[in-house]
C-alpha atoms as a PDB file:
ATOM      1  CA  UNK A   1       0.000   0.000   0.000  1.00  0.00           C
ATOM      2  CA  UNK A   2       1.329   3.006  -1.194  1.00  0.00           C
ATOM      3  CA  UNK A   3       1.402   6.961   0.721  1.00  0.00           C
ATOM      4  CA  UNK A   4      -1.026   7.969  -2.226  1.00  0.00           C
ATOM      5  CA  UNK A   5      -3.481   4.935  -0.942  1.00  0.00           C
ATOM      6  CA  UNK A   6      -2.768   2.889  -4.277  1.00  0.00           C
ATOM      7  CA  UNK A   7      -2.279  -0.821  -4.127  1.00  0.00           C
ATOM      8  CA  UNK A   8       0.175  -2.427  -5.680  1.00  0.00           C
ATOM      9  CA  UNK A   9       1.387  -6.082  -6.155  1.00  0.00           C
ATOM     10  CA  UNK A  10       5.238  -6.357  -7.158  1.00  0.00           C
ATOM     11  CA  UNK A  11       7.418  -8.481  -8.679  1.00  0.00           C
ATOM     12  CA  UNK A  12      10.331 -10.066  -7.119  1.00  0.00           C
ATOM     13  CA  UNK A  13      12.400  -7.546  -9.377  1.00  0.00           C
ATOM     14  CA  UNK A  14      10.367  -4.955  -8.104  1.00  0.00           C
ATOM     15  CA  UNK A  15       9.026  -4.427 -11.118  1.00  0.00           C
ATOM     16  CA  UNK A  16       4.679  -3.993 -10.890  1.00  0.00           C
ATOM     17  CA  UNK A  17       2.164  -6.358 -11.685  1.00  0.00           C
ATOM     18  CA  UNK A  18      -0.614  -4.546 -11.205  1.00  0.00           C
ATOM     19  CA  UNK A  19      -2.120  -1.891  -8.821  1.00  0.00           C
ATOM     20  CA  UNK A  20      -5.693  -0.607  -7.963  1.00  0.00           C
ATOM     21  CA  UNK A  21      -5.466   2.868  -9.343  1.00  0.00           C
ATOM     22  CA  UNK A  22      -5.031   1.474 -12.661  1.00  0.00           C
ATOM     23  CA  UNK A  23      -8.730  -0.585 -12.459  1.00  0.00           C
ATOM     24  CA  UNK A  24     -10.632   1.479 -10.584  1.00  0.00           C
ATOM     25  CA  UNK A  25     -14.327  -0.109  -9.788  1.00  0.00           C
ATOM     26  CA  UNK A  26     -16.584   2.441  -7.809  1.00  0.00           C
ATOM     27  CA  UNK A  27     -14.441   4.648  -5.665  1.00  0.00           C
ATOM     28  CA  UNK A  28     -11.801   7.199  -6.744  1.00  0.00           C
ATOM     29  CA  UNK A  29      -9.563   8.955  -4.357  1.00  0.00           C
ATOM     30  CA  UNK A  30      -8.320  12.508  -4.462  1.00  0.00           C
ATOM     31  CA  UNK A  31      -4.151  11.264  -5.650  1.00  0.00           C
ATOM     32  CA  UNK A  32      -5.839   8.751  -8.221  1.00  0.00           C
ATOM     33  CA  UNK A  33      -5.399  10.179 -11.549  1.00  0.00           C
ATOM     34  CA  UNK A  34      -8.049   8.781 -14.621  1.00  0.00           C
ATOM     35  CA  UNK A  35      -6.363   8.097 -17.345  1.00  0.00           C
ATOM     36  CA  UNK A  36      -7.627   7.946 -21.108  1.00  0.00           C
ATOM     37  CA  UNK A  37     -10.723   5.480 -21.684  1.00  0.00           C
ATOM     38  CA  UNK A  38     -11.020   5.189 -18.092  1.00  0.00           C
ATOM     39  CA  UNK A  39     -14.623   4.275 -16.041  1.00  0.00           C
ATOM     40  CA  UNK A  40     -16.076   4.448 -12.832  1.00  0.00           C
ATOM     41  CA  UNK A  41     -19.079   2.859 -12.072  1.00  0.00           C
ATOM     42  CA  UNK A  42     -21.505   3.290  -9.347  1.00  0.00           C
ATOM     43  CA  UNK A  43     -22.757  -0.006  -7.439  1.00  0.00           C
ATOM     44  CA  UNK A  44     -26.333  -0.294  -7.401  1.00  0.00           C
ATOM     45  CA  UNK A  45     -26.980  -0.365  -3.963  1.00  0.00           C
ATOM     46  CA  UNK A  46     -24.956  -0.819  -0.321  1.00  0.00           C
ATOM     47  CA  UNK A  47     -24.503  -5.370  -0.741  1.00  0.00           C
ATOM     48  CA  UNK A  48     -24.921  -5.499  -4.924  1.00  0.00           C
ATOM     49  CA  UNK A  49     -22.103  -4.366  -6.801  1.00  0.00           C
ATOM     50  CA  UNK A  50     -23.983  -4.251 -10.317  1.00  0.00           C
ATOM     51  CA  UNK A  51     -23.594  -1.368 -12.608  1.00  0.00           C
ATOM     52  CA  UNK A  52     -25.683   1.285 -10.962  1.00  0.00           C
ATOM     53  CA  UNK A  53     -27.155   4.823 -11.827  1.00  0.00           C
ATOM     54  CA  UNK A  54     -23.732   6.741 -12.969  1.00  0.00           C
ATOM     55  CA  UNK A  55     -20.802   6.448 -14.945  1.00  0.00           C
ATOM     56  CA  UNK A  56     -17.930   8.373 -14.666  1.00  0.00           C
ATOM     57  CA  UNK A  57     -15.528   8.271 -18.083  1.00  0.00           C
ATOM     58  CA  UNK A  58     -12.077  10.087 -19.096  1.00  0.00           C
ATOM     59  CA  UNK A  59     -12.759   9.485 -22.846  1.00  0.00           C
ATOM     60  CA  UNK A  60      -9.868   9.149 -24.970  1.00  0.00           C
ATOM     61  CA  UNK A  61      -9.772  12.683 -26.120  1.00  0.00           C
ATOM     62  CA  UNK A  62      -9.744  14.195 -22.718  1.00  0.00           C
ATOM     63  CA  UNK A  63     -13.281  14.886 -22.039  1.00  0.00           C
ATOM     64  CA  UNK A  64     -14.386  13.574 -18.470  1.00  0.00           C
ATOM     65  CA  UNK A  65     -18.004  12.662 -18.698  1.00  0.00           C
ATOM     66  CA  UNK A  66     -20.905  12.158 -16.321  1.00  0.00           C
ATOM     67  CA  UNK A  67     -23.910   9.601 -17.546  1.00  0.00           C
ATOM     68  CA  UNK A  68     -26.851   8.436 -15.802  1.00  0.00           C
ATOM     69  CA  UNK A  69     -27.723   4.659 -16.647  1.00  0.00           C
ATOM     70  CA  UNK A  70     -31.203   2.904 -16.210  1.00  0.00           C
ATOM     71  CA  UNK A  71     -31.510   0.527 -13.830  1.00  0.00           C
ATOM     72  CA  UNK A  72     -33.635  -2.459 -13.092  1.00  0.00           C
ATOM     73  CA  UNK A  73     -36.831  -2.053 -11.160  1.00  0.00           C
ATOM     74  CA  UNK A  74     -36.964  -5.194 -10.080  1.00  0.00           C
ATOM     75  CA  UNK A  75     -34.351  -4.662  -7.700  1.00  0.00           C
ATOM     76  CA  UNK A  76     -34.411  -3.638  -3.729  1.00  0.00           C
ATOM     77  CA  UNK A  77     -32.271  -0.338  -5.203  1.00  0.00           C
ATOM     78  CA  UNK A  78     -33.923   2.752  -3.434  1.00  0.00           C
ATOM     79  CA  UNK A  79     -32.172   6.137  -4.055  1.00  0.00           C
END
């Protein structure tokens, strides 16, 4: 665990494998940086980690974008 909160599993030649700030899920932290074709996607509720209501994206040509998807009714999801 690094300073900036980023996770990271290393080789034995210290070289990285992979980290958490490079597949983020549904959390970003203030040092995490979102690189291009990046996404962030909101669980659907508290115990299901579906795709829920927004999407966070750092397109490829810079543009940081905010979309609201539809979600199931069906669900126990309460806003």
């Amino acid at each position: 665990m690094l300073d900036t909160s980023d996770f990271v599993l290393v080789a034995s030649d210290s070289s990285v494998l992979w980290n958490s700030f490079s597949d983020p899920t549904d959390t970003i932290l203030q040092t995490q940086i979102l690189r291009p074709d990046t996404t962030v996607l909101a669980k659907l509720s508290d115990d299901d980690f579906s795709d829920g209501r927004f999407k966070l994206l750092m397109q490829a040509d810079g543009n940081l974008v905010f979309y609201q998807n539809a979600v199931p009714t069906a669900t126990s999801y309460s806003p």
